[in-house]
N, C-alpha and C. Protein backbone atom coordinates (compact mmCIF):
# COMPACT_ATOMS: atom_id res chain seq x y z
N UNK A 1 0.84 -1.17 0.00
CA UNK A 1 0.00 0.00 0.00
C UNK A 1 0.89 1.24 0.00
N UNK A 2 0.76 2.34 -0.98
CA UNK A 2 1.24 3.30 -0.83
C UNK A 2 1.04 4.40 -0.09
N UNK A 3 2.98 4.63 0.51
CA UNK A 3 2.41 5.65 1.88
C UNK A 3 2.79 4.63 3.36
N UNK A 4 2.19 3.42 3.15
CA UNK A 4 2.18 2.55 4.16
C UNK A 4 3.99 2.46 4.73
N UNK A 5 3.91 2.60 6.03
CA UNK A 5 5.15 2.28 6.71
C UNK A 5 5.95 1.13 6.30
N UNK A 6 7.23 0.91 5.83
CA UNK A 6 7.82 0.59 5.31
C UNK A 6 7.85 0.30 3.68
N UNK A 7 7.62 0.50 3.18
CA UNK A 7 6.94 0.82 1.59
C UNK A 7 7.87 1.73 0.71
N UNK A 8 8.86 1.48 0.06
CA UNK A 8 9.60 2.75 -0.53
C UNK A 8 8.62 2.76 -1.69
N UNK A 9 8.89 4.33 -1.76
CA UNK A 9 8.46 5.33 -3.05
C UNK A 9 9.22 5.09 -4.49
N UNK A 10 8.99 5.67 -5.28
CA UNK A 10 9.78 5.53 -6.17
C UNK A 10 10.58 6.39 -6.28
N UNK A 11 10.67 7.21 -5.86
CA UNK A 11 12.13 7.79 -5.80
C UNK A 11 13.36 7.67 -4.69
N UNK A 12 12.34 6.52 -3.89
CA UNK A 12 13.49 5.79 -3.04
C UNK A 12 14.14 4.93 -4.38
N UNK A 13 13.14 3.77 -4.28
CA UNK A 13 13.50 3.04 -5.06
C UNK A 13 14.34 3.12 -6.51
N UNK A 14 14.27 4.49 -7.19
CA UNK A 14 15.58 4.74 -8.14
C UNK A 14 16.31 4.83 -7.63
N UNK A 15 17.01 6.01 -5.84
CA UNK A 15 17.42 5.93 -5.57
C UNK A 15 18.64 4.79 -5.54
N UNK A 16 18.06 3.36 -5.12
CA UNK A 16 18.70 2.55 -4.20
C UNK A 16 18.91 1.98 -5.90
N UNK A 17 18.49 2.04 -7.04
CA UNK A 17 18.87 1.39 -7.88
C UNK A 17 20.34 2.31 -8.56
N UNK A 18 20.14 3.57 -8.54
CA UNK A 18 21.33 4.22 -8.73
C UNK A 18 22.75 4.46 -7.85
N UNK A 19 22.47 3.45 -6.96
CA UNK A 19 22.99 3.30 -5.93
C UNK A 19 24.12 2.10 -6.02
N UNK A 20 23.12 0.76 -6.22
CA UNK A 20 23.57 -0.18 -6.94
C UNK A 20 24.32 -0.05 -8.22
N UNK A 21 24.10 0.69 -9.25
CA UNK A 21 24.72 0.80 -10.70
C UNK A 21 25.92 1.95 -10.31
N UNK A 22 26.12 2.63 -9.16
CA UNK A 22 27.50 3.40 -8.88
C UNK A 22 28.26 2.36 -8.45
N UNK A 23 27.90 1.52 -7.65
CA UNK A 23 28.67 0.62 -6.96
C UNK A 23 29.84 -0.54 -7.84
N UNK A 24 28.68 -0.62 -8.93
CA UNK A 24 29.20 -1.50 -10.02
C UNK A 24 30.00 -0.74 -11.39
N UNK A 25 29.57 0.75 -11.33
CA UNK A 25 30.37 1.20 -12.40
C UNK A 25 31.86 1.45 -11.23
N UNK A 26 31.69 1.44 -10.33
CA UNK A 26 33.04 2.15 -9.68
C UNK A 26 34.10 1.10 -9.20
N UNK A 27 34.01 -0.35 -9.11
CA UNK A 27 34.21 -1.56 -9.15
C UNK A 27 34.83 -1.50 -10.38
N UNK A 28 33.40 -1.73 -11.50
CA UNK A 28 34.61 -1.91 -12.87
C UNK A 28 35.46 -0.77 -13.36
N UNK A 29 35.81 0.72 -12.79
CA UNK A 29 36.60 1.53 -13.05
C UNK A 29 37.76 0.96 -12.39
N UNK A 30 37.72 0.57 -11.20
CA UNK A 30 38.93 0.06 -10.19
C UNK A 30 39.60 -0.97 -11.02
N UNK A 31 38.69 -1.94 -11.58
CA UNK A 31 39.64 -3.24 -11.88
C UNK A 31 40.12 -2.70 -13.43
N UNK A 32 39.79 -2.04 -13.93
CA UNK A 32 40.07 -1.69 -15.48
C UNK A 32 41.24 -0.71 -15.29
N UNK A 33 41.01 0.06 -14.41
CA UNK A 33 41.63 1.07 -14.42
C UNK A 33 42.52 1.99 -13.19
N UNK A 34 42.48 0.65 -12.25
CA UNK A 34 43.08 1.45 -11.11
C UNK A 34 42.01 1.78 -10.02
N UNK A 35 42.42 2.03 -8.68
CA UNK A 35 41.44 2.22 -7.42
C UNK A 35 41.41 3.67 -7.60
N UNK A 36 40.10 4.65 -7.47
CA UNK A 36 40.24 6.12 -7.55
C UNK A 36 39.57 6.22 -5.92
N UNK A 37 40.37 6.75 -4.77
CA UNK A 37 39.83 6.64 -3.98
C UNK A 37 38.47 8.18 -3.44
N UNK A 38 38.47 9.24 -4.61
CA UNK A 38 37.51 10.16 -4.81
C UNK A 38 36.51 8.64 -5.33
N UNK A 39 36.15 8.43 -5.87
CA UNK A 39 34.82 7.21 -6.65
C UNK A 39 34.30 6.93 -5.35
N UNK A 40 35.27 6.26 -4.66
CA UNK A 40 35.04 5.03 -3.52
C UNK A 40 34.01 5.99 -2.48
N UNK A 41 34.42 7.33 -2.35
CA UNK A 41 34.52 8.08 -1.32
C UNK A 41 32.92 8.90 -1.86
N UNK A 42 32.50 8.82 -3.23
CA UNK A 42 31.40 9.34 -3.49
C UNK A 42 30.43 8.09 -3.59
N UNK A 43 31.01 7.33 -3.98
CA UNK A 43 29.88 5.91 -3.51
C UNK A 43 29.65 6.15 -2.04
N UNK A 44 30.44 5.85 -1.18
CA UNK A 44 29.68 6.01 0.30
C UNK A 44 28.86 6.81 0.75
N UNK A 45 28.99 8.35 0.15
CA UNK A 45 28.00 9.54 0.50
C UNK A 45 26.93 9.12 0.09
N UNK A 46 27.15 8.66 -1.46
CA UNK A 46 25.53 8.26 -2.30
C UNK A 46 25.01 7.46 -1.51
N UNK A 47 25.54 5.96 -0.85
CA UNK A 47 25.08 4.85 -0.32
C UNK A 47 24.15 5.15 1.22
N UNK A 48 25.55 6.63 1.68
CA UNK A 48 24.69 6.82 3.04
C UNK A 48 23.04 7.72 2.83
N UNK A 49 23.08 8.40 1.71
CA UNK A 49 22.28 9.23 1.39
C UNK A 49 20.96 8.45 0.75
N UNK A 50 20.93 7.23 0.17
CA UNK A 50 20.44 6.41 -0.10
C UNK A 50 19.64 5.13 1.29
N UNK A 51 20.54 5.21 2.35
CA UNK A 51 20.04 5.00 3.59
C UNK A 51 19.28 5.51 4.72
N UNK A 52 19.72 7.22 4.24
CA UNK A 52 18.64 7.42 5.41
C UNK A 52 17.37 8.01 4.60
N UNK A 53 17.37 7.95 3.14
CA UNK A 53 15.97 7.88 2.35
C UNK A 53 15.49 6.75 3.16
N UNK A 54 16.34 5.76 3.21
CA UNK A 54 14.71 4.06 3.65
C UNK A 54 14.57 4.46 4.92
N UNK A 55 15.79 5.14 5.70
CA UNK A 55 14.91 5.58 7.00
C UNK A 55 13.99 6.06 7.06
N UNK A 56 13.78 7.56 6.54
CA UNK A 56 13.20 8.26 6.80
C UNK A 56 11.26 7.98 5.51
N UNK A 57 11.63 7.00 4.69
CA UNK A 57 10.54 6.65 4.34
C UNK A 57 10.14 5.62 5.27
N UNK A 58 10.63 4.77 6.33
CA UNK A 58 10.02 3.80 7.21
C UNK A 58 9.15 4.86 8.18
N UNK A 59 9.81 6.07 8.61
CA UNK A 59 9.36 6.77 9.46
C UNK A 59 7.57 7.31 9.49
C-alpha cells in the first residue's frame, strides 16, 4: 500500500537502484583502471544518502 510504513516510493527506489549501478560502475573503473579513492569516497556519500531515504521513508 502506498504511503504505508515501510513501503519505498519511487524515488526511493531509483534511488537505491542508482545506488547499486555506482557501486558496479566504480568496481569496474577500479579493476580496469586502477582504485580512484575520490569514486570510492562518493559511492559512500551516495550509499549513506540512499540509507537514510529508507529511514526516513520507514518513518
Amino acid at each position: 500500500m502506498p504511503g504505508s510504513p515501510g513501503s519505498a516510493n519511487g524515488s526511493t527506489k531509483t534511488m537505491g537502484a542508482l545506488t547499486v549501478g555506482g557501486l558496479v560502475a566504480v568496481t569496474a573503473y577500479s579493476v580496469a583502471l586502477g582504485s580512484n579513492g575520490w569514486l570510492w569516497f562518493g559511492w559512500v556519500v551516495l550509499g549513506l544518502l540512499t540509507a537514510a531515504m529508507f529511514v526516513t521513508q520507514r518513518i
